[in-house]
Every structure is written in C-alpha cells, then in structure tokens.
PDB file of N, CA and C in Angstrom:
ATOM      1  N   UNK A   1     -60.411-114.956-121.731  1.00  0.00           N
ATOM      2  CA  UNK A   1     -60.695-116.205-121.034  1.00  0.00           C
ATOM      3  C   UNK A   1     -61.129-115.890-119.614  1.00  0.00           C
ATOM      4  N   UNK A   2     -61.950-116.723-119.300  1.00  0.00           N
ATOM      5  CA  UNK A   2     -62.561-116.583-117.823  1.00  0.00           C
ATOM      6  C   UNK A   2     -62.106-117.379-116.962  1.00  0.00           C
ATOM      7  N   UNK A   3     -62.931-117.420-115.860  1.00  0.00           N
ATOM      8  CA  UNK A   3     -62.182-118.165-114.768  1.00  0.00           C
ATOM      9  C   UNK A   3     -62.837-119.113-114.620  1.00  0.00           C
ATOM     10  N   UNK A   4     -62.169-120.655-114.351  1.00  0.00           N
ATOM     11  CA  UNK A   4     -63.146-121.519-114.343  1.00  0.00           C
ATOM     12  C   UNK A   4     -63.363-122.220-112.974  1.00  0.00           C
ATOM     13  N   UNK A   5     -64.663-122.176-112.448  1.00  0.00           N
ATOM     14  CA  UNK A   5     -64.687-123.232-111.206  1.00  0.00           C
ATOM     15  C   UNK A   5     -65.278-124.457-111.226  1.00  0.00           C
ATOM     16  N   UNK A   6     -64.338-125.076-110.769  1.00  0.00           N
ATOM     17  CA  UNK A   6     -63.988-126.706-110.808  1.00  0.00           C
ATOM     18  C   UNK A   6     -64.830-127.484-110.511  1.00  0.00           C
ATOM     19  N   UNK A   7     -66.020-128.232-110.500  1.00  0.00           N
ATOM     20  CA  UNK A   7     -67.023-128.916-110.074  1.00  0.00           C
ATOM     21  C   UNK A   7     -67.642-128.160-108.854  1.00  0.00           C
ATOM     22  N   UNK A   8     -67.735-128.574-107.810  1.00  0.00           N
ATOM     23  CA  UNK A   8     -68.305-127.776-106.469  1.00  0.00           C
ATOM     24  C   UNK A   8     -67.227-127.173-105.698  1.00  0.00           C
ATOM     25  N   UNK A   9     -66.030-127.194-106.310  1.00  0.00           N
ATOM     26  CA  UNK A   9     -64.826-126.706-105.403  1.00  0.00           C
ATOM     27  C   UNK A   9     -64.781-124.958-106.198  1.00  0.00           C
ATOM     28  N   UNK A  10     -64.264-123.858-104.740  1.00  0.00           N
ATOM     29  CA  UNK A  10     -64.378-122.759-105.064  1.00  0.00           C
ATOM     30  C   UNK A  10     -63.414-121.944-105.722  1.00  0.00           C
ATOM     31  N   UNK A  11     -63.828-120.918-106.450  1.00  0.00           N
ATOM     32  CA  UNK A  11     -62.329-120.131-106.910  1.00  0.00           C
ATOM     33  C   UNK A  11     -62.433-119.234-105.951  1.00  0.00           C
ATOM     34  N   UNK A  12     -60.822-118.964-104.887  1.00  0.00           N
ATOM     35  CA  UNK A  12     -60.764-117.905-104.218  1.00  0.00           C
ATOM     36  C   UNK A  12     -60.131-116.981-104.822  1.00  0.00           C
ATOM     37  N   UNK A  13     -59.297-116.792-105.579  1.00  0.00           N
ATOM     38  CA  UNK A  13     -59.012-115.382-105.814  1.00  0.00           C
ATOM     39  C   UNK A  13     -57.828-116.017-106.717  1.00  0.00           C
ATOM     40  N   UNK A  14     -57.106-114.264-107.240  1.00  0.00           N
ATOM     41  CA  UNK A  14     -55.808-114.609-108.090  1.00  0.00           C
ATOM     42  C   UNK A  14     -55.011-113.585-106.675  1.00  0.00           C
ATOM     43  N   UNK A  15     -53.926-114.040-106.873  1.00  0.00           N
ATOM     44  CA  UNK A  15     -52.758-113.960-105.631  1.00  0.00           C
ATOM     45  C   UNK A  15     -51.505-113.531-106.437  1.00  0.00           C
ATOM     46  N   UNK A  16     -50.698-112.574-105.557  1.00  0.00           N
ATOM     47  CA  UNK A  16     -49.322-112.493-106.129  1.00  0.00           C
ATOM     48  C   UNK A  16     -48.198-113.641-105.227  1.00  0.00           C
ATOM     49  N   UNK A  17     -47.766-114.229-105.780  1.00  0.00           N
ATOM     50  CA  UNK A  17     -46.750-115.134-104.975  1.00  0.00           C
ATOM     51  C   UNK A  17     -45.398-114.529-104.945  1.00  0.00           C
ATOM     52  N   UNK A  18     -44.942-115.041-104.456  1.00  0.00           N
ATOM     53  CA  UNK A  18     -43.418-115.044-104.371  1.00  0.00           C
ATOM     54  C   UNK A  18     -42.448-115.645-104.186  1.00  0.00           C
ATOM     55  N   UNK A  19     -41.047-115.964-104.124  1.00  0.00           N
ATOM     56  CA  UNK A  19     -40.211-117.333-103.956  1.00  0.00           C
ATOM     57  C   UNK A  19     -40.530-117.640-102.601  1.00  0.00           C
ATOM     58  N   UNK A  20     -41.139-117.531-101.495  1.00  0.00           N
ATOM     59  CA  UNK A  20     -41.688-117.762-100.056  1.00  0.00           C
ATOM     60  C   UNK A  20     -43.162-117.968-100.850  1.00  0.00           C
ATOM     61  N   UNK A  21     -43.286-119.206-101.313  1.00  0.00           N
ATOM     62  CA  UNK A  21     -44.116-119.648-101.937  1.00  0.00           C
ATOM     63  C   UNK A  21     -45.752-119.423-100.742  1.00  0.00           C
ATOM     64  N   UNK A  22     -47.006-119.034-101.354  1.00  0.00           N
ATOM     65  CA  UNK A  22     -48.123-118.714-100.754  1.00  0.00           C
ATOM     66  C   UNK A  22     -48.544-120.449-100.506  1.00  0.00           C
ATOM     67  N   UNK A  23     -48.471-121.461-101.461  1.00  0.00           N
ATOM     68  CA  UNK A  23     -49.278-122.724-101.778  1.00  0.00           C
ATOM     69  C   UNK A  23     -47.486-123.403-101.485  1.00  0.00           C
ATOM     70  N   UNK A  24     -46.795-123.879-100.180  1.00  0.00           N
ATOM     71  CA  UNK A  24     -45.528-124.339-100.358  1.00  0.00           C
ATOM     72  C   UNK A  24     -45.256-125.509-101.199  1.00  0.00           C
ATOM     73  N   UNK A  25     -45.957-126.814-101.354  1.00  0.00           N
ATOM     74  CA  UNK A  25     -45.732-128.014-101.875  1.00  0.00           C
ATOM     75  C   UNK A  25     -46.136-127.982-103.292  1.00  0.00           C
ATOM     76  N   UNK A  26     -45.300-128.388-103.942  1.00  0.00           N
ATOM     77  CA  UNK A  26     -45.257-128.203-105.505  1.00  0.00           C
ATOM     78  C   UNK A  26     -45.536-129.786-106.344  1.00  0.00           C
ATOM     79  N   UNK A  27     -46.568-129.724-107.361  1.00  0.00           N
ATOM     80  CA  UNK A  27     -46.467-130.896-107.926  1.00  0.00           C
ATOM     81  C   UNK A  27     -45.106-131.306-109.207  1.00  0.00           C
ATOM     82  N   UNK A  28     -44.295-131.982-108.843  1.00  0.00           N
ATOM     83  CA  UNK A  28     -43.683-132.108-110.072  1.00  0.00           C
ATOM     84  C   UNK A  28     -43.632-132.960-111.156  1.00  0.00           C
ATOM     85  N   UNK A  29     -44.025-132.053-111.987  1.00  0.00           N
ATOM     86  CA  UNK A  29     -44.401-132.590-113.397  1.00  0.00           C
ATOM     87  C   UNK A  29     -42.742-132.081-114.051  1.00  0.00           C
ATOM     88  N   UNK A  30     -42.299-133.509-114.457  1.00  0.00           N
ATOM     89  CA  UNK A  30     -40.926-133.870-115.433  1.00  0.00           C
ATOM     90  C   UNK A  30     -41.475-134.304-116.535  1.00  0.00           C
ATOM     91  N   UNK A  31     -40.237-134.721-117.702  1.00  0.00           N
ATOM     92  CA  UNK A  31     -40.372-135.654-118.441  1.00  0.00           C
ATOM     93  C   UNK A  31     -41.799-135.368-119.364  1.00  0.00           C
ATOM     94  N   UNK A  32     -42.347-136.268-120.074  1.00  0.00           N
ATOM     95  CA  UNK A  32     -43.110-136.583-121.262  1.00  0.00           C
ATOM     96  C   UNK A  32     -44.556-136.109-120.533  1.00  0.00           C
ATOM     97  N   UNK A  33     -44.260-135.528-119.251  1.00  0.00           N
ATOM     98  CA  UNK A  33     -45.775-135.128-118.477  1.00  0.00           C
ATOM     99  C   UNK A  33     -46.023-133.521-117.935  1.00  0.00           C
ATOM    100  N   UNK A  34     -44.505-133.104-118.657  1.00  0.00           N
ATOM    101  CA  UNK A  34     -44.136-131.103-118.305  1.00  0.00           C
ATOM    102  C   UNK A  34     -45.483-130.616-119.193  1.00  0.00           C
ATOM    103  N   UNK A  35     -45.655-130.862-120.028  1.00  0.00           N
ATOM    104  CA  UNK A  35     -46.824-129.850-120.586  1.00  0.00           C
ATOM    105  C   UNK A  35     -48.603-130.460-120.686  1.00  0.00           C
ATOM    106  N   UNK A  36     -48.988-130.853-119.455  1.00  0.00           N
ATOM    107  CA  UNK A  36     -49.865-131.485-119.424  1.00  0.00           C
ATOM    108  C   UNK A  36     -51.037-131.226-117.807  1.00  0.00           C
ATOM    109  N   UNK A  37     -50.642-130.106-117.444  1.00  0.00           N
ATOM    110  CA  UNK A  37     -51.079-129.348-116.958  1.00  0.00           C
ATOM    111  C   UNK A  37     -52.307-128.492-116.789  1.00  0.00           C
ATOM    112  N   UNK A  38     -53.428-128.705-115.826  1.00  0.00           N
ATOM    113  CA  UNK A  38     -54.766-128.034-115.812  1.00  0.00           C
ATOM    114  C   UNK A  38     -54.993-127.960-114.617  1.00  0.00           C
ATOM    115  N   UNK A  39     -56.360-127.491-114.610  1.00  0.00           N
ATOM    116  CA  UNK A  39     -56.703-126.764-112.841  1.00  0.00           C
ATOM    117  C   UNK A  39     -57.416-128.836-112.197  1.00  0.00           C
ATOM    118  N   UNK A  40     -58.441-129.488-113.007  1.00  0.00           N
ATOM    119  CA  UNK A  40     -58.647-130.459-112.234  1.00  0.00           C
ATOM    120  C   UNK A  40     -56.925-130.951-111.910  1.00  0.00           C
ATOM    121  N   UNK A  41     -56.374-131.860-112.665  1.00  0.00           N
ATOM    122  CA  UNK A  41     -55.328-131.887-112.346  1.00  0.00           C
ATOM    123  C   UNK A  41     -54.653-131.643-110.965  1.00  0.00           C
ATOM    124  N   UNK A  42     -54.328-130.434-110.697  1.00  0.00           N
ATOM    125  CA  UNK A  42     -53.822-129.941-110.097  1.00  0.00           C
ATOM    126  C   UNK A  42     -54.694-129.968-108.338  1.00  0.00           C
ATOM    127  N   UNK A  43     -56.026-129.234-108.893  1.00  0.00           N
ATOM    128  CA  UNK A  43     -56.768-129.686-107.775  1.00  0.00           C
ATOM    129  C   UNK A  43     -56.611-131.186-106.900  1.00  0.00           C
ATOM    130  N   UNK A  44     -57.093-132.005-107.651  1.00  0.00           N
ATOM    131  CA  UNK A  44     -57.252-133.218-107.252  1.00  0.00           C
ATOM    132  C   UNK A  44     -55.834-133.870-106.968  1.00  0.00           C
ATOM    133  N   UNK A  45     -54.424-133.490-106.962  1.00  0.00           N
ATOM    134  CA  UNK A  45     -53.152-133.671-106.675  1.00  0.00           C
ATOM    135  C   UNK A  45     -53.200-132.951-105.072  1.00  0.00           C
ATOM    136  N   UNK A  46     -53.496-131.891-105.211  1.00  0.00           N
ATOM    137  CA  UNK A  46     -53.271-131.344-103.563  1.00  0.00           C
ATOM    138  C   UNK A  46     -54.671-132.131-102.871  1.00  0.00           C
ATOM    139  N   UNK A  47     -55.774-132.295-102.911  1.00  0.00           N
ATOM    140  CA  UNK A  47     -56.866-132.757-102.625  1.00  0.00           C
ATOM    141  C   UNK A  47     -56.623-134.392-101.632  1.00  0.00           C
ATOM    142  N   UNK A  48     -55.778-135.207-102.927  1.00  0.00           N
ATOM    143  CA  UNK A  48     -55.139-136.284-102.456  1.00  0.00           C
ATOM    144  C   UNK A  48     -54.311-136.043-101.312  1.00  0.00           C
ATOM    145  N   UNK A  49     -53.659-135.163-101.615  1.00  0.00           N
ATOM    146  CA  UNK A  49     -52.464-135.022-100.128  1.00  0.00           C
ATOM    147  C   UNK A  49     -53.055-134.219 -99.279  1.00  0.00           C
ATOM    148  N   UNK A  50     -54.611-134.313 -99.182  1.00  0.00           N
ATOM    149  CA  UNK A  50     -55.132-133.551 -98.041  1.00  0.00           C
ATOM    150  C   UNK A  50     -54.713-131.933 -97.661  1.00  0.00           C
ATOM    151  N   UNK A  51     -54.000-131.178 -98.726  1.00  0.00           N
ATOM    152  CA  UNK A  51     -54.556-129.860 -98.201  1.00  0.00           C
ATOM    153  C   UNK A  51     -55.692-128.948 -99.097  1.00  0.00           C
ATOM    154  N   UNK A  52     -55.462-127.818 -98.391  1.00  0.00           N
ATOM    155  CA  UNK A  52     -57.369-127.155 -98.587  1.00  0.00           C
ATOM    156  C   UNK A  52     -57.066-126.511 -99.626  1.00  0.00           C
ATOM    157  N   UNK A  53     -56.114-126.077-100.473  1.00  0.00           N
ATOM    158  CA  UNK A  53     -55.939-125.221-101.421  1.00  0.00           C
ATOM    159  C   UNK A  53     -54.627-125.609-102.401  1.00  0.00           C
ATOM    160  N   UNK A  54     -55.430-125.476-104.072  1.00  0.00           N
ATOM    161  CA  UNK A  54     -54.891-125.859-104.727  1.00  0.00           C
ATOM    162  C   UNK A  54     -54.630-124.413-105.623  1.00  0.00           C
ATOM    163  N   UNK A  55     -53.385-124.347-106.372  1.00  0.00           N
ATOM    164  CA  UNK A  55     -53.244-123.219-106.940  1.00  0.00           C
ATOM    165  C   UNK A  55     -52.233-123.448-108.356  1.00  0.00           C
ATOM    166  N   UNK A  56     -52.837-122.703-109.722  1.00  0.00           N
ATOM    167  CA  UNK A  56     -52.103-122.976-110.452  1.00  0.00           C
ATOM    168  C   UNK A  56     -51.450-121.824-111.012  1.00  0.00           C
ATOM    169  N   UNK A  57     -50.083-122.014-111.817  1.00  0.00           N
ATOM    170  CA  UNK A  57     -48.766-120.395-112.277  1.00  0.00           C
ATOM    171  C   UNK A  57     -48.515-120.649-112.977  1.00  0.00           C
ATOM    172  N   UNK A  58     -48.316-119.907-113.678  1.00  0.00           N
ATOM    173  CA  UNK A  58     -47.293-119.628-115.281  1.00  0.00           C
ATOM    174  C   UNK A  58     -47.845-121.164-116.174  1.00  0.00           C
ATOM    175  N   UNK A  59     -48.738-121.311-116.696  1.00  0.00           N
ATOM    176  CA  UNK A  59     -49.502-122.187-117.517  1.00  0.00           C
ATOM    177  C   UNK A  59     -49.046-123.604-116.746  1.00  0.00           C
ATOM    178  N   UNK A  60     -48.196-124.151-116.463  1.00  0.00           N
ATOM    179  CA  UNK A  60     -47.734-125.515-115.806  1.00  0.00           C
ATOM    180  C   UNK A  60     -47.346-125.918-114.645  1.00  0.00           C
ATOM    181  N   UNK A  61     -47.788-124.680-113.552  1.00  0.00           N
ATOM    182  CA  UNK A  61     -46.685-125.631-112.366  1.00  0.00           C
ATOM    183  C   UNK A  61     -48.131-125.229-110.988  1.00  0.00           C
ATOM    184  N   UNK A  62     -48.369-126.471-110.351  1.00  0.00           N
ATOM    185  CA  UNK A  62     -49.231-126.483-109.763  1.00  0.00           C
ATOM    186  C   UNK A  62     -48.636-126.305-108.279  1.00  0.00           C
ATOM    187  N   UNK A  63     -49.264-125.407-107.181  1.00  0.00           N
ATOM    188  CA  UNK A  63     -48.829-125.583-105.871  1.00  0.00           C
ATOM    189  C   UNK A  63     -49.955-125.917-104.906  1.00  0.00           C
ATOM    190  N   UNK A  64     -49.703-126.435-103.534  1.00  0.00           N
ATOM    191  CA  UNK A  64     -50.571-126.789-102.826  1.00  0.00           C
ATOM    192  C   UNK A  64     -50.448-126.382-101.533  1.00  0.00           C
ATOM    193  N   UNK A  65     -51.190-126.118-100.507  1.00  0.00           N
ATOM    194  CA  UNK A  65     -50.874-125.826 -99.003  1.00  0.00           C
ATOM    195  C   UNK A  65     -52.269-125.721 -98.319  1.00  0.00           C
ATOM    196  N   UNK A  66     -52.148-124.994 -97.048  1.00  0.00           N
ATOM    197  CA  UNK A  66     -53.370-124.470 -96.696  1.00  0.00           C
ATOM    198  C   UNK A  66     -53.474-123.098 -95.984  1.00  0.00           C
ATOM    199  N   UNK A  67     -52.822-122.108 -96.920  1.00  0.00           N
ATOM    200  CA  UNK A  67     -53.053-120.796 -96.545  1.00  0.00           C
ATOM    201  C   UNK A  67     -52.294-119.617 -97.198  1.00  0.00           C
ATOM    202  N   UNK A  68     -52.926-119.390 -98.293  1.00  0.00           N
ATOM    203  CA  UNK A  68     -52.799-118.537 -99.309  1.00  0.00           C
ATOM    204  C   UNK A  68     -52.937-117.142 -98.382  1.00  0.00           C
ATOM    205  N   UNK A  69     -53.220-116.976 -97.291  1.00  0.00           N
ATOM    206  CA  UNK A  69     -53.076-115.865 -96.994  1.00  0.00           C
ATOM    207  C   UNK A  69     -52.231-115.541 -96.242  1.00  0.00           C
ATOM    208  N   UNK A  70     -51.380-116.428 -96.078  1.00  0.00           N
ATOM    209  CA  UNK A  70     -50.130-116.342 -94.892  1.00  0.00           C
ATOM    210  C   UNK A  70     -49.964-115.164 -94.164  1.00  0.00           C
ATOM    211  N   UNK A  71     -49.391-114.760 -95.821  1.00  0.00           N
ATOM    212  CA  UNK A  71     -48.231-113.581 -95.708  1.00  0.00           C
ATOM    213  C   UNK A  71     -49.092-112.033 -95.889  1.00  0.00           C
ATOM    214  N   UNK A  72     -50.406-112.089 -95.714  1.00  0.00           N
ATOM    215  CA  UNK A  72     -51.298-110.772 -95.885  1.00  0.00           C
ATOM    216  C   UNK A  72     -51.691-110.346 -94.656  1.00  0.00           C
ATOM    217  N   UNK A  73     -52.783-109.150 -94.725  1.00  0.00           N
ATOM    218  CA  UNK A  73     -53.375-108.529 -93.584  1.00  0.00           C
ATOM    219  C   UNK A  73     -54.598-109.865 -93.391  1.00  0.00           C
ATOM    220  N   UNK A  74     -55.248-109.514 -92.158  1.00  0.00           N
ATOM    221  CA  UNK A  74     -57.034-110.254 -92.188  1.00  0.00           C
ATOM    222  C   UNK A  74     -57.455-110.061 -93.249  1.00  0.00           C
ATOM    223  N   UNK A  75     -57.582-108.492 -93.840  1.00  0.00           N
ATOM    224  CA  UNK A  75     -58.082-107.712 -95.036  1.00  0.00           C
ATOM    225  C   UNK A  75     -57.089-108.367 -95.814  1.00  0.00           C
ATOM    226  N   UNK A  76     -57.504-109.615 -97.388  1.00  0.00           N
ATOM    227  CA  UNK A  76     -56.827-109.637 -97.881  1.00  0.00           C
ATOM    228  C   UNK A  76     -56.840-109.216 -99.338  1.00  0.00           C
ATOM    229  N   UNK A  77     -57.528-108.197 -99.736  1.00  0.00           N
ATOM    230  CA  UNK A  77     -57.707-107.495-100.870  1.00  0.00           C
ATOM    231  C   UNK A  77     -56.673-107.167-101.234  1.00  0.00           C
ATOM    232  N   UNK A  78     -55.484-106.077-100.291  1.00  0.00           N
ATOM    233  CA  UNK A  78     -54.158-105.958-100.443  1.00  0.00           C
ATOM    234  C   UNK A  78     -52.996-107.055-101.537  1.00  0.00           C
ATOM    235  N   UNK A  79     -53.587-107.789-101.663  1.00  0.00           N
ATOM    236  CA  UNK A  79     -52.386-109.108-101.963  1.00  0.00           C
ATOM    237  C   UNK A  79     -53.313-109.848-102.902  1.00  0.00           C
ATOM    238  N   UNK A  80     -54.739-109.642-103.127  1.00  0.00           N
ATOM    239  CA  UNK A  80     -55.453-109.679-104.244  1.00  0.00           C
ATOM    240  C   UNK A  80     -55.231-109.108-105.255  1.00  0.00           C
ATOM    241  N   UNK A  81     -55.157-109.682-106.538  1.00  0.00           N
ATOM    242  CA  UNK A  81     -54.864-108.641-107.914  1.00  0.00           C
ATOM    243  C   UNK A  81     -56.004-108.978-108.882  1.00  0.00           C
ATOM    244  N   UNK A  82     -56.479-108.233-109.817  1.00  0.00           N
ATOM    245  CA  UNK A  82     -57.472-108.303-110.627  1.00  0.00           C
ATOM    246  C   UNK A  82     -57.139-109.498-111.302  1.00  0.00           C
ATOM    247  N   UNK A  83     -58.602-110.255-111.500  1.00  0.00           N
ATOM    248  CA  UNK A  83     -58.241-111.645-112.006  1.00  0.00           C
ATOM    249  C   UNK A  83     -57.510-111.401-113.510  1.00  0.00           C
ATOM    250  N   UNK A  84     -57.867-110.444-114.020  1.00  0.00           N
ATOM    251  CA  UNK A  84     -56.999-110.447-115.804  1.00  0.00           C
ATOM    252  C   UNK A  84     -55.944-110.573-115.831  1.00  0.00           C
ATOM    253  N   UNK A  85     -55.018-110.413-114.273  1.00  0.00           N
ATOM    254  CA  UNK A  85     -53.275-110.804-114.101  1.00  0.00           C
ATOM    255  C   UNK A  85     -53.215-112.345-114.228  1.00  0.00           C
ATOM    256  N   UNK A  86     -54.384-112.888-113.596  1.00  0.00           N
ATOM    257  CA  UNK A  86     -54.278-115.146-114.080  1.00  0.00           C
ATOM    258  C   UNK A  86     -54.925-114.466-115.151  1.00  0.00           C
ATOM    259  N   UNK A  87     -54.053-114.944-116.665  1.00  0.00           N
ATOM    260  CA  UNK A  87     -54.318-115.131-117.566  1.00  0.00           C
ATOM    261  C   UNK A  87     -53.496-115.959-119.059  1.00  0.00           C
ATOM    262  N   UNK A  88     -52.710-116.618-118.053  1.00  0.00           N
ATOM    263  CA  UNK A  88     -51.843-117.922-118.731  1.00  0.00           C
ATOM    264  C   UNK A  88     -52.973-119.206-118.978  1.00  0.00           C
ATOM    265  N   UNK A  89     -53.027-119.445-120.379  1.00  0.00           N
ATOM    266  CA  UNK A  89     -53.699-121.035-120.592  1.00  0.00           C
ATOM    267  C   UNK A  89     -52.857-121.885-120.102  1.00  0.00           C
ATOM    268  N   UNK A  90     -53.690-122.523-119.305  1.00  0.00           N
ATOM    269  CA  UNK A  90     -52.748-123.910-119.405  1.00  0.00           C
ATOM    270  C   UNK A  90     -52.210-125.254-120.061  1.00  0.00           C
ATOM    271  N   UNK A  91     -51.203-125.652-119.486  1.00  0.00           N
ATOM    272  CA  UNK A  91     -50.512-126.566-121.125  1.00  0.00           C
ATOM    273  C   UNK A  91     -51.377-127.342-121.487  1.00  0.00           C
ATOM    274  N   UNK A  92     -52.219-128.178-120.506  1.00  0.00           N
ATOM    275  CA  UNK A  92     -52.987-129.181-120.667  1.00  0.00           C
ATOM    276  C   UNK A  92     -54.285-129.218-121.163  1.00  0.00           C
ATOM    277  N   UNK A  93     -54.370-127.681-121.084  1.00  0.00           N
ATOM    278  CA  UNK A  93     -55.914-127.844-121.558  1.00  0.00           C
ATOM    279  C   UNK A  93     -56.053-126.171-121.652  1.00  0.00           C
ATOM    280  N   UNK A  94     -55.816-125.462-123.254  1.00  0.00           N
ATOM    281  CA  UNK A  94     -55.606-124.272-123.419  1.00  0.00           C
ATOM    282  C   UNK A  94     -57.236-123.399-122.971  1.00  0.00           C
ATOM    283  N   UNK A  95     -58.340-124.433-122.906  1.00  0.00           N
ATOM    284  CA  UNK A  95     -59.466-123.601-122.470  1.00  0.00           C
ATOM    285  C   UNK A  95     -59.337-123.053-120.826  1.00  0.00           C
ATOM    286  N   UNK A  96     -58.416-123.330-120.414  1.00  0.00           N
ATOM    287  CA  UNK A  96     -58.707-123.086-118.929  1.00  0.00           C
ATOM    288  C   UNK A  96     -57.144-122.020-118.706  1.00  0.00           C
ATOM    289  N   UNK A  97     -57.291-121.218-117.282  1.00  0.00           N
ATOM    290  CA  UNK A  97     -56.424-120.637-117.177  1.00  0.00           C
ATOM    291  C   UNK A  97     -55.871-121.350-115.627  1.00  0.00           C
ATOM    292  N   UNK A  98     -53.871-120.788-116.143  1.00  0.00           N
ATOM    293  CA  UNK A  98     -53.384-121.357-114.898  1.00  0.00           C
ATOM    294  C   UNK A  98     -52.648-120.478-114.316  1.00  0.00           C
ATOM    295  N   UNK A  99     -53.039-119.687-113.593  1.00  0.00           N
ATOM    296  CA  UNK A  99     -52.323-118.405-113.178  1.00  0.00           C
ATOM    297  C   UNK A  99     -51.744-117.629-113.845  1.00  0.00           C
ATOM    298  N   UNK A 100     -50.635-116.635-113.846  1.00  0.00           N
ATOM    299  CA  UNK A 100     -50.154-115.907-114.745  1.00  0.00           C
ATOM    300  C   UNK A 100     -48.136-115.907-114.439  1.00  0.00           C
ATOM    301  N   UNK A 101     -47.363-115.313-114.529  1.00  0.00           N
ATOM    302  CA  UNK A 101     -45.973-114.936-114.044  1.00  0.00           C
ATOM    303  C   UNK A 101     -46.160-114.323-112.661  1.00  0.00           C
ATOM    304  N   UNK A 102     -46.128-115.209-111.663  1.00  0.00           N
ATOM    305  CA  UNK A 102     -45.939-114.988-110.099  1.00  0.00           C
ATOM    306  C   UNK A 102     -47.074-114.436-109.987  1.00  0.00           C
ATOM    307  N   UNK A 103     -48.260-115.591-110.340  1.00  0.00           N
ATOM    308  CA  UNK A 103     -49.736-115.021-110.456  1.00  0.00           C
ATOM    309  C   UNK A 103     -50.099-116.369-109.954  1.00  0.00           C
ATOM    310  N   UNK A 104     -50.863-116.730-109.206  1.00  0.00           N
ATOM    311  CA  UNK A 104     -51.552-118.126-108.642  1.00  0.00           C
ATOM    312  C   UNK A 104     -52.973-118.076-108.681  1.00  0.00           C
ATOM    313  N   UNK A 105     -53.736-119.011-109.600  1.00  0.00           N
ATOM    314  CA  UNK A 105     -55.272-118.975-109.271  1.00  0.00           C
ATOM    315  C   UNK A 105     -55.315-120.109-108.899  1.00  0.00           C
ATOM    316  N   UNK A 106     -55.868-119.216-107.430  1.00  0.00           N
ATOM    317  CA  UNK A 106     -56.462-120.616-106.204  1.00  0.00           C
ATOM    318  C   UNK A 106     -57.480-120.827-105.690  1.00  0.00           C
ATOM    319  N   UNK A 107     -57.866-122.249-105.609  1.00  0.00           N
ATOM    320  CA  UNK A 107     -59.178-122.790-105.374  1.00  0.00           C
ATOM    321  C   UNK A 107     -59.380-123.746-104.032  1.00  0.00           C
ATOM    322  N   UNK A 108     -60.363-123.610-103.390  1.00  0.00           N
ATOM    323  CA  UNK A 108     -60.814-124.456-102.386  1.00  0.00           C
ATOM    324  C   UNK A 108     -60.722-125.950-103.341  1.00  0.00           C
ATOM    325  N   UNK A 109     -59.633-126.695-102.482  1.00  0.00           N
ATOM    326  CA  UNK A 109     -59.804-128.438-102.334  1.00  0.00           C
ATOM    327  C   UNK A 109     -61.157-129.005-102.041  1.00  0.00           C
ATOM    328  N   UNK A 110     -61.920-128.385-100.946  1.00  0.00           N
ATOM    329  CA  UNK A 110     -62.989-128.724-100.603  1.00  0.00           C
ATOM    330  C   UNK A 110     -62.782-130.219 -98.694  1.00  0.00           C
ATOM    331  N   UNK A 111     -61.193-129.975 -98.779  1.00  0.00           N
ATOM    332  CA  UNK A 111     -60.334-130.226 -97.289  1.00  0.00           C
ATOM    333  C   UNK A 111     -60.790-129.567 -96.013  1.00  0.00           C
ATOM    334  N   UNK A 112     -61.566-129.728 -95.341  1.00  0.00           N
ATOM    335  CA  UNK A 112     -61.372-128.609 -94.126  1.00  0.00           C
ATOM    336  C   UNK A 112     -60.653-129.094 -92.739  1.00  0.00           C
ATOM    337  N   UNK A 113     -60.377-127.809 -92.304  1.00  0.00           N
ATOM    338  CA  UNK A 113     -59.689-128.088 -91.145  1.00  0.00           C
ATOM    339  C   UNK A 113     -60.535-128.415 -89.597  1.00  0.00           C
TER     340      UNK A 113
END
C-alpha cells in the first residue's frame, strides 16, 4: 500500500512518536465510531480546530498540532523513518494507510501560521 495525499493537502513524512506526543491533541473516537477511522477524516478534524498538521497511528487514532518536528534537529531526517514503517490500514477505509505502532503519517492541514 502506498501513501495517499489528500486532495491539495501535503504528505510530510512518516515520524516516530512517542508518549510526549509529536501531533499533542487527539481526536476521540468512542463508542459505535472506534473503528471508523481514515486520513480525510482525521485531516479535516484538526483542519476544523485550526492546526497545520494532521497525523494518523496504529490504524485508528488520529492526532493534531502544529509541529511534528518539535522534538528533532533543523535536519529532520533523523526522526524520519522509511515510509514502509506507516503501514497500518485504516479502520475506516482499509485502502488507505494510518500510520503504523508509534508510527504517525502526517500531512499539511493546509492552516498557516
């Protein structure tokens, strides 16, 4: 599976996260709506709450912020991982991928500062 980019909004990269979350604000999906999960989705959830970057993990859980690079050098290749690590389908829509296990594929909102 490949990577998919979202209408005119960009794919920046796949990211390693960590519990000091890269994307801090989390969408929560409970109830009869846990496995229903995709990259528009998700996009257009952080988009609404106005920040620049939307990011999706482990097939269902979407995060949002504006600076996936926090916690890296300028150079952020370091903290870049080959995209074949996002390689979880997501619940909502098995053609698309949603990051991987403490794997985030994140995309420009299309928000600027």
């Amino acid at each position: 599976c490949g990577i998919q980019v979202i209408g005119d909004h960009n794919y920046v990269g796949c990211f390693v996260d960590t519990r000091i979350r890269l994307l801090p604000h989390m969408l929560p999906l409970e109830g009869p709506h846990h496995n229903e999960m995709e990259n528009n989705r998700c996009l257009l959830y952080c988009k609404d709450r106005g920040y620049m970057y939307a990011g999706t993990e482990i097939n269902q859980h979407c995060f949002c912020g504006d600076d996936p690079y926090q916690y890296g050098p300028d150079d952020v290749a370091s903290i870049y991982i080959l995209d074949y690590d996002c390689n979880n389908e997501c619940t909502g829509d098995a053609g698309q991928i949603c990051g991987g296990g403490w794997r985030l594929s994140v995309y420009e909102t299309g928000i600027e500062r």
